[in-house]
C-alpha atoms as a PDB file:
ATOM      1  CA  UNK A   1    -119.272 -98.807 107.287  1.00  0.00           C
ATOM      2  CA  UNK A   2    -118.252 -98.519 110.888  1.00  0.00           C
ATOM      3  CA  UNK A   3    -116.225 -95.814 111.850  1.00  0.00           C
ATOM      4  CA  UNK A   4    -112.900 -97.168 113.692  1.00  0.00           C
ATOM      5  CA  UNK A   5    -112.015 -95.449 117.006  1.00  0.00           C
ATOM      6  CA  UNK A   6    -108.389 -93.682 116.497  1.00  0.00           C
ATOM      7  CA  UNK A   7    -106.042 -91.789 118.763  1.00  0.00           C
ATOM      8  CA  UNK A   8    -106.529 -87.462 118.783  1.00  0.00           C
ATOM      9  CA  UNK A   9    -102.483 -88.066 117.322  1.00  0.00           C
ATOM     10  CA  UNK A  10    -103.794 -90.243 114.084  1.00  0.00           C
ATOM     11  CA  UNK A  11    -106.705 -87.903 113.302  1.00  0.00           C
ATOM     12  CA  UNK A  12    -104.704 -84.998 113.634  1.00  0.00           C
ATOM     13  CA  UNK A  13    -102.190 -86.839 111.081  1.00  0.00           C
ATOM     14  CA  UNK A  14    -105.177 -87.410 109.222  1.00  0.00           C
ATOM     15  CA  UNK A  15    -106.372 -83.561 109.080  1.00  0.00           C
ATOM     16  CA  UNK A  16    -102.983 -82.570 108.687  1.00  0.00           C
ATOM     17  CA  UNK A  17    -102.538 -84.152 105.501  1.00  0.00           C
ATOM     18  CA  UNK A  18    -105.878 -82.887 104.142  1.00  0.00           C
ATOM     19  CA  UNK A  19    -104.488 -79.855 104.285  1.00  0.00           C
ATOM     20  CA  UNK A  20    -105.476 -78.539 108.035  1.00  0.00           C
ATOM     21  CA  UNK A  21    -102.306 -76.481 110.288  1.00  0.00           C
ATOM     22  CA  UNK A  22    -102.438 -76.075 114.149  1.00  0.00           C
ATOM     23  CA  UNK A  23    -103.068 -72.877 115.213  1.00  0.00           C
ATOM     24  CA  UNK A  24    -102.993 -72.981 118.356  1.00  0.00           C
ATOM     25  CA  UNK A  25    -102.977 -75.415 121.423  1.00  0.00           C
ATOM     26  CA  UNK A  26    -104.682 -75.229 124.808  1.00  0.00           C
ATOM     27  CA  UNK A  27    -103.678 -78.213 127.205  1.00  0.00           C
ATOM     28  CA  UNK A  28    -104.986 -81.455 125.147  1.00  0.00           C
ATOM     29  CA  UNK A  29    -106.806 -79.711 122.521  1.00  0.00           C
ATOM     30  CA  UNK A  30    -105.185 -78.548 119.644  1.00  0.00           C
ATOM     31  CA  UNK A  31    -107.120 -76.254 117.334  1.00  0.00           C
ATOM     32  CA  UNK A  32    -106.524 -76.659 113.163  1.00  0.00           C
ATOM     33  CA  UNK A  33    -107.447 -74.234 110.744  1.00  0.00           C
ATOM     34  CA  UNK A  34    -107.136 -74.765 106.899  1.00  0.00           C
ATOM     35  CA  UNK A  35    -107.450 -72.494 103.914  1.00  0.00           C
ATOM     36  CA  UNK A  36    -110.759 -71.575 103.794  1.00  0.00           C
ATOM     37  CA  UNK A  37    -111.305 -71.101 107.215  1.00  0.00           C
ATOM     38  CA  UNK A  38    -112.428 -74.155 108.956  1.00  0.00           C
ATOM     39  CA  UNK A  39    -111.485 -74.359 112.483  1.00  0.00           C
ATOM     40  CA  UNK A  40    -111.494 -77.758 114.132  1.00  0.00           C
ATOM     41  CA  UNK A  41    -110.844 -78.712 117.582  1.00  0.00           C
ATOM     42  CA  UNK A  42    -109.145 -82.007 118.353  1.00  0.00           C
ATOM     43  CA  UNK A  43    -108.472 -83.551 121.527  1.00  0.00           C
ATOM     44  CA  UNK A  44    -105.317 -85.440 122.513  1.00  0.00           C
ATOM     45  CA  UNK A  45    -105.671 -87.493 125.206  1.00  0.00           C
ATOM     46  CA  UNK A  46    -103.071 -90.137 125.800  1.00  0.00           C
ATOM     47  CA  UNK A  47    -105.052 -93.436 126.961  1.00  0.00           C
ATOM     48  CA  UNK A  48    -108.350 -92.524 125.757  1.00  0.00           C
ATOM     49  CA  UNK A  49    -109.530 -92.710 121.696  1.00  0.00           C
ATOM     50  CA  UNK A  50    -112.015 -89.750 120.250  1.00  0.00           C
ATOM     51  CA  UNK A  51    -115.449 -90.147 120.994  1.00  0.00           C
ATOM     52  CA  UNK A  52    -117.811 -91.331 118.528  1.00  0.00           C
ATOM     53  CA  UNK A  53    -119.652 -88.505 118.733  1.00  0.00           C
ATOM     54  CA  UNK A  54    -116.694 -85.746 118.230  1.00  0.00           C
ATOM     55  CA  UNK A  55    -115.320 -88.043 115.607  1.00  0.00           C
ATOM     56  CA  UNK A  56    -118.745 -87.123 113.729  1.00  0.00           C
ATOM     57  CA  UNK A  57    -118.811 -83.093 113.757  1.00  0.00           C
ATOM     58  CA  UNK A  58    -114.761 -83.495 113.022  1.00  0.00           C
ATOM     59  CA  UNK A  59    -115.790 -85.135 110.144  1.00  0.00           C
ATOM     60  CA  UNK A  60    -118.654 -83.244 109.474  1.00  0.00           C
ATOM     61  CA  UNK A  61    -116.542 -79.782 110.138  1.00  0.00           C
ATOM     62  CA  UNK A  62    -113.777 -80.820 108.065  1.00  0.00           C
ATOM     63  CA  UNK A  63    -116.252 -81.679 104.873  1.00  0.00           C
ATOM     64  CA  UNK A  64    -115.013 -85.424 104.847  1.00  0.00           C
ATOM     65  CA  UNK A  65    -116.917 -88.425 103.880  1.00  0.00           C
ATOM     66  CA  UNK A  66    -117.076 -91.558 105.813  1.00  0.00           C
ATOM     67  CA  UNK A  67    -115.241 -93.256 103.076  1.00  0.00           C
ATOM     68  CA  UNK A  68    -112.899 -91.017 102.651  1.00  0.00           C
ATOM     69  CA  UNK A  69    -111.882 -90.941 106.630  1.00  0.00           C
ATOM     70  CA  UNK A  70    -111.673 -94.568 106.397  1.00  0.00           C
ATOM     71  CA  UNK A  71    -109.558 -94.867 103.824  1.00  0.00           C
ATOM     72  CA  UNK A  72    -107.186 -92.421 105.130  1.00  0.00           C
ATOM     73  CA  UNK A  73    -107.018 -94.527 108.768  1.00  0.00           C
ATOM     74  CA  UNK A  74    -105.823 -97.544 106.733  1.00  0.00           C
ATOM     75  CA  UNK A  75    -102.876 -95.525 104.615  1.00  0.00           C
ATOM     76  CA  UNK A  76    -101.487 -93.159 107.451  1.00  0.00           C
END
């Protein structure tokens, strides 16, 4: 499965709802923290989707699978 290139905004709806909260913000980056500790950086940028490769360690950070990810682009 191919990952689908989304906007810093949908992933960080995404990492919201698995639980992550913003702790703080530094011009387009917003760092997210959840309960056990995981921070994860996530870049907003307003004409420009993540990269591939920072979509990976996001994923790979956050302890999400592929399938997972994907099926959370297609219900938020």
């Amino acid at each position: 499965m191919k990952l689908p290139l989304i906007s810093g905004q949908k992933l960080l709806k995404i990492l919201s709802f698995k639980g992550f909260v913003s702790v703080r913000q530094r011009g387009s980056h917003i760092q997210l923290k959840n309960a056990n500790g995981i921070l994860i950086t996530v870049p907003i940028h307003k004409k420009r989707p993540v990269s591939i490769g920072v979509l990976h360690k996001i994923l790979r950070d956050s302890e999400l699978s592929r399938a997972e990810f994907i099926e959370l682009c297609n219900n938020i």
